[in-house]
C-alpha atoms as a PDB file:
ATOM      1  CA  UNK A   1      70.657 214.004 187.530  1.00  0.00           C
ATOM      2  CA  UNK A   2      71.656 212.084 184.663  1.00  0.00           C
ATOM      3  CA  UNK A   3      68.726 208.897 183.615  1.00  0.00           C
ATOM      4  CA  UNK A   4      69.739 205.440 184.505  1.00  0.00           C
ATOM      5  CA  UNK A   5      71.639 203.274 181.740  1.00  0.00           C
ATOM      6  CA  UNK A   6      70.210 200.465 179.252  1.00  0.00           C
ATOM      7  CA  UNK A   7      71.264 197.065 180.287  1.00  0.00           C
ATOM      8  CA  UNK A   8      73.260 197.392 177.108  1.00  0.00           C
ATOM      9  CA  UNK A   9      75.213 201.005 178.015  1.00  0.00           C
ATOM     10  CA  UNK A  10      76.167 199.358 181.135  1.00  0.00           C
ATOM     11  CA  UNK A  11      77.216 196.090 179.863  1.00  0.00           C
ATOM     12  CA  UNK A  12      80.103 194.032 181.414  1.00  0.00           C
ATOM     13  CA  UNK A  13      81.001 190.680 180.289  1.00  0.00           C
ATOM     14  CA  UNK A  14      81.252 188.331 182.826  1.00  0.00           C
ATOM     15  CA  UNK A  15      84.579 186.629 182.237  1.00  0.00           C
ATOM     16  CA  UNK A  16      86.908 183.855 183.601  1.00  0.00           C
ATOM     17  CA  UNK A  17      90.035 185.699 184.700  1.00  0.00           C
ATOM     18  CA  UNK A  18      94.241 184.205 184.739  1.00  0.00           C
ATOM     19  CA  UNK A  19      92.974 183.420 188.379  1.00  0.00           C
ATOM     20  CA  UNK A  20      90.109 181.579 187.099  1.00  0.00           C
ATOM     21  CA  UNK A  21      87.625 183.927 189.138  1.00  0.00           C
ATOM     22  CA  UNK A  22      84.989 185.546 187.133  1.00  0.00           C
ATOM     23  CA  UNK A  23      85.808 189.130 186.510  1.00  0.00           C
ATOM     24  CA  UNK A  24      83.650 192.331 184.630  1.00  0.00           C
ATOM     25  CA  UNK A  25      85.140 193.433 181.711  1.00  0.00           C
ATOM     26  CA  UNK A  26      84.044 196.720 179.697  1.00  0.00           C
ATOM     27  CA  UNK A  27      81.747 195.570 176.886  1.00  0.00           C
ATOM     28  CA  UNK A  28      84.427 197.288 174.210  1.00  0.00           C
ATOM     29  CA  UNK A  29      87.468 195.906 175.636  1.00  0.00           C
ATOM     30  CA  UNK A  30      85.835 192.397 175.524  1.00  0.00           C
ATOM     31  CA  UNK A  31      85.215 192.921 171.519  1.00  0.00           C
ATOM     32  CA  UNK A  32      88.520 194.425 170.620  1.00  0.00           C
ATOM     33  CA  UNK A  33      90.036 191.356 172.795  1.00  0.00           C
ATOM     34  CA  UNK A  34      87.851 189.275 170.507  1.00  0.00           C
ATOM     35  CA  UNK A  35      88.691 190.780 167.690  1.00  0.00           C
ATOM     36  CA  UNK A  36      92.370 190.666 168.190  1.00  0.00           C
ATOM     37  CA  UNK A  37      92.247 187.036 169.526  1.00  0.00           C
ATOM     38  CA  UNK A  38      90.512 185.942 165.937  1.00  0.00           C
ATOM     39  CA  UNK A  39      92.927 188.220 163.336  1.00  0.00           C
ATOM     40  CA  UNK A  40      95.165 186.876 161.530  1.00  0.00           C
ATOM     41  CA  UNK A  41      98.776 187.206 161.557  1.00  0.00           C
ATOM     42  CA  UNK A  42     100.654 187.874 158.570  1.00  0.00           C
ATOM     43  CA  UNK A  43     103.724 185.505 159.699  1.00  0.00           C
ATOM     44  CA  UNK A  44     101.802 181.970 158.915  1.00  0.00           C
ATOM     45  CA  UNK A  45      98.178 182.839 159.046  1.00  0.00           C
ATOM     46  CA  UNK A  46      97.341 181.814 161.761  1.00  0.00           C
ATOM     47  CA  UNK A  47      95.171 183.858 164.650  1.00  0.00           C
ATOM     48  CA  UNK A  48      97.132 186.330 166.993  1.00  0.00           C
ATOM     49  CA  UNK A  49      94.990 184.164 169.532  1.00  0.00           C
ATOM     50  CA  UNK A  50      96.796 180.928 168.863  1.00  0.00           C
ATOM     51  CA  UNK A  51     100.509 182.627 168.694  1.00  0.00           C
ATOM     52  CA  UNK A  52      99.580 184.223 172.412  1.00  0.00           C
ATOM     53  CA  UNK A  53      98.294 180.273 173.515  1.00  0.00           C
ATOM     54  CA  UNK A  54     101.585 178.764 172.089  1.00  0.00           C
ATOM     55  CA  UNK A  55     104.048 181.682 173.968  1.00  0.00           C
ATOM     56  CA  UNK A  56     106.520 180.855 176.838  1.00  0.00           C
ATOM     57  CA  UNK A  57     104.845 183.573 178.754  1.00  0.00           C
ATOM     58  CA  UNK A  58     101.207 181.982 178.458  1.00  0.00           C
ATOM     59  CA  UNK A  59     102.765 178.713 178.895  1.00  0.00           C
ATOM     60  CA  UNK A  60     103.770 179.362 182.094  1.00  0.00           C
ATOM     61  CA  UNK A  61     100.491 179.167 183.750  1.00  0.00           C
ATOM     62  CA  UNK A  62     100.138 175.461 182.119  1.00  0.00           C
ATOM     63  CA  UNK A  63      97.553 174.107 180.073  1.00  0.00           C
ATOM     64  CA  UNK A  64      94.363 174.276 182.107  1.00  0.00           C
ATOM     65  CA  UNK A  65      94.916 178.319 182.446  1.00  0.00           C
ATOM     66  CA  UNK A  66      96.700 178.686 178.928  1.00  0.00           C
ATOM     67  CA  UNK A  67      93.495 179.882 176.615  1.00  0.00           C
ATOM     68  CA  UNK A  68      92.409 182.203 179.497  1.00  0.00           C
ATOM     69  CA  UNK A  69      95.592 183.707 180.230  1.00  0.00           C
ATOM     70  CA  UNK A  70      96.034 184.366 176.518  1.00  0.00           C
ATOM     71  CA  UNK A  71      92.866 186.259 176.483  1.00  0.00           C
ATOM     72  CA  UNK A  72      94.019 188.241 179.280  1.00  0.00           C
ATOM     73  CA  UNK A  73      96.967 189.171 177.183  1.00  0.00           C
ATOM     74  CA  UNK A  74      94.321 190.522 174.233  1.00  0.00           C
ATOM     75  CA  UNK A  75      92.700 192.082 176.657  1.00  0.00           C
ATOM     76  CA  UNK A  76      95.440 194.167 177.945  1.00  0.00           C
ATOM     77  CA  UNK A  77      96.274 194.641 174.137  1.00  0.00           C
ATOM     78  CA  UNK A  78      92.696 195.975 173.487  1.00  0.00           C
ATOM     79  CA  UNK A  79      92.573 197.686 176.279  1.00  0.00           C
ATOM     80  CA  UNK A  80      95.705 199.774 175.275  1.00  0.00           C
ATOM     81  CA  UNK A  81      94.416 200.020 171.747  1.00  0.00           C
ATOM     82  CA  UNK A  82      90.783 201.768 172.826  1.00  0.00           C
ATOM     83  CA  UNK A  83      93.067 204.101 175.110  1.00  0.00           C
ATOM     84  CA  UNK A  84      95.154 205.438 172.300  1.00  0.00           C
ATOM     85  CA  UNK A  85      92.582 206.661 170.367  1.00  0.00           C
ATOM     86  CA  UNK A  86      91.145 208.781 173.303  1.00  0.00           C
ATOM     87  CA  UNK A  87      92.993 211.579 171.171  1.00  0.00           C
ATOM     88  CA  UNK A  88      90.827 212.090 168.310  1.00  0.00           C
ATOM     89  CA  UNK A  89      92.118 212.846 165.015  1.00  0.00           C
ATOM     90  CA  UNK A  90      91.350 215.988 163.295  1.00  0.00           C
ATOM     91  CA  UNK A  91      90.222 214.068 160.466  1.00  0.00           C
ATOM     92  CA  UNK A  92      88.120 211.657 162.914  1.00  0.00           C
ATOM     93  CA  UNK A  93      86.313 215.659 164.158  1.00  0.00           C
ATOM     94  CA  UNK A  94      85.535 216.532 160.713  1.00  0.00           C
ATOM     95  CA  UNK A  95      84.289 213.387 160.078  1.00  0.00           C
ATOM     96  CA  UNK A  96      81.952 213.357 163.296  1.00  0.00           C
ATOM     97  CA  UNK A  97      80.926 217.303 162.128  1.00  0.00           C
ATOM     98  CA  UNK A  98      80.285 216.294 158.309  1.00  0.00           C
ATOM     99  CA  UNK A  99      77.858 213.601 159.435  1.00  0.00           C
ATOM    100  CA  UNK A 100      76.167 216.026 161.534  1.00  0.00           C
ATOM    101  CA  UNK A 101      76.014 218.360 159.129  1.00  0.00           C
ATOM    102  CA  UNK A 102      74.531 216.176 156.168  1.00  0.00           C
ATOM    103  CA  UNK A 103      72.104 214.858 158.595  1.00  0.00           C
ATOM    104  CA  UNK A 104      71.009 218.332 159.677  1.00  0.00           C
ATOM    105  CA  UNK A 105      70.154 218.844 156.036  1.00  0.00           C
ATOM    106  CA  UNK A 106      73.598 220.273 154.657  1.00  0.00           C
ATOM    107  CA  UNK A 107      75.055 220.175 151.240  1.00  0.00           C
ATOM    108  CA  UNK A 108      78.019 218.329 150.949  1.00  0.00           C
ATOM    109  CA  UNK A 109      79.682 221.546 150.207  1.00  0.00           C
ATOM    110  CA  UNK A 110      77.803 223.279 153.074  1.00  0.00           C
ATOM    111  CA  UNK A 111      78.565 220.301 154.988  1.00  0.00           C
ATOM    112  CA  UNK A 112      82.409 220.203 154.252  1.00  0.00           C
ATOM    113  CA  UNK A 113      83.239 224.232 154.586  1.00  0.00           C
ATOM    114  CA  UNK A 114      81.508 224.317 158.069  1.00  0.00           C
ATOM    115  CA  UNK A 115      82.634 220.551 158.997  1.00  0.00           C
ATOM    116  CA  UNK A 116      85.953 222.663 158.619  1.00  0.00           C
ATOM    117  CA  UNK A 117      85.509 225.809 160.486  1.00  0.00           C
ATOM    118  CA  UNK A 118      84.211 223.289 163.468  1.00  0.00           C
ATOM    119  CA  UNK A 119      87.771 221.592 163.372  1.00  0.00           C
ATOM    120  CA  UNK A 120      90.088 224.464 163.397  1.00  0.00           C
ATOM    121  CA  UNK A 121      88.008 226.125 166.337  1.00  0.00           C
ATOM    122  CA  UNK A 122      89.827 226.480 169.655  1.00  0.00           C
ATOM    123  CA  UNK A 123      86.892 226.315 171.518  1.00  0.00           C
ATOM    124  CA  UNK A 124      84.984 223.730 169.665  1.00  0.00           C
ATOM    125  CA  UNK A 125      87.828 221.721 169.616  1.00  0.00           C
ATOM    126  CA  UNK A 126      87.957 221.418 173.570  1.00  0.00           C
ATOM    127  CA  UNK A 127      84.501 220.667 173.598  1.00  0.00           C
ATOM    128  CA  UNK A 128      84.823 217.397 170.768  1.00  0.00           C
ATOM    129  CA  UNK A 129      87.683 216.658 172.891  1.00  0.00           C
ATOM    130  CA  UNK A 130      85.989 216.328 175.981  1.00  0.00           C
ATOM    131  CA  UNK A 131      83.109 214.549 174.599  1.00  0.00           C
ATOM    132  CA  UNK A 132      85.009 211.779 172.771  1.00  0.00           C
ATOM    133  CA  UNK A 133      87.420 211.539 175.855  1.00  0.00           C
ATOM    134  CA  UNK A 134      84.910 210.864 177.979  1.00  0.00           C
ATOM    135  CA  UNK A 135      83.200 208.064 174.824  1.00  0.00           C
ATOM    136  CA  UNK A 136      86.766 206.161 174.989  1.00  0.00           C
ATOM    137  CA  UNK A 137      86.589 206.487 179.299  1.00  0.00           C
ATOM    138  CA  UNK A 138      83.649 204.900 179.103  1.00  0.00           C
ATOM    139  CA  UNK A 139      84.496 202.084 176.936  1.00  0.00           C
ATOM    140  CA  UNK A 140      87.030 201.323 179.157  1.00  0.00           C
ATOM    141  CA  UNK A 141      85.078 201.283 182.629  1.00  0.00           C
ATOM    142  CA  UNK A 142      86.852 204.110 183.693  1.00  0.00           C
ATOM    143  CA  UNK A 143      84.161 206.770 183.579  1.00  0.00           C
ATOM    144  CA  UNK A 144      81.279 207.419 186.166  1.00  0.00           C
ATOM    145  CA  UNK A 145      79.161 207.621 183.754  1.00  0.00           C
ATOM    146  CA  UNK A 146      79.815 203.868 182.445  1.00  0.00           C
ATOM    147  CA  UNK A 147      78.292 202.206 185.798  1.00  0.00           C
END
């Protein structure tokens, strides 16, 4: 039996939906959403937020639901963003290994060579796979383990 989650590893933010009903959103998809709401575009400079508040299909839902529609819209943005990176890189594995290496006491040589061998195994590789798989399921609500 797995031990109950920290507040914080089961975190939701409470927020108002298109509907205007409050609604639980993954804790991850709510800061991507954030983040993507408060970058900058490179067409005027002004936030992808605003350019989502100001479009026809935002619009739609007039002013009073504009900003919270819009924020739907990043959601479903960041939400698609967290879910293509449920494929880890090999250079995101490595990475992960190195780190694990170094802090096991490795020298960055040491660290590197079997940071490598961890990468191109078969069987390793299945097991990172899983693991980070079920990371990026979890930062989107969609694994058990997340409630």
């Amino acid at each position: 039996m797995m031990p109950p989650l920290t507040d914080k590893a089961a975190s939701f933010a409470r927020t108002e939906t298109e509907e205007g009903t409050v609604g639980d959103v993954p804790e991850m998809v709510e800061r991507v959403a954030r983040a993507i709401w408060d970058a900058e575009n490179s067409v005027d400079g002004d936030t992808i937020g605003t350019m989502i508040h100001a479009s026809d299909v935002v619009q739609v839902h007039g002013d009073d639901k504009g900003i919270p529609a819009a924020m739907e819209v990043c959601r479903t943005i960041a939400r698609a963003a967290i879910a293509a990176m449920r494929e880890p890189t090999d250079e995101m594995r490595y990475a992960g290994w190195f780190n694990r290496l170094k802090f096991r006491g490795e020298t960055d040589e040491a660290a590197a060579r079997m940071a490598i061998e961890k990468v191109r195994d078969h069987r390793q590789s299945w097991e990172d796979l899983s693991s980070y798989r079920t990371s990026i399921d979890a930062a989107l609500g969609n694994a058990e383990v997340a409630r």
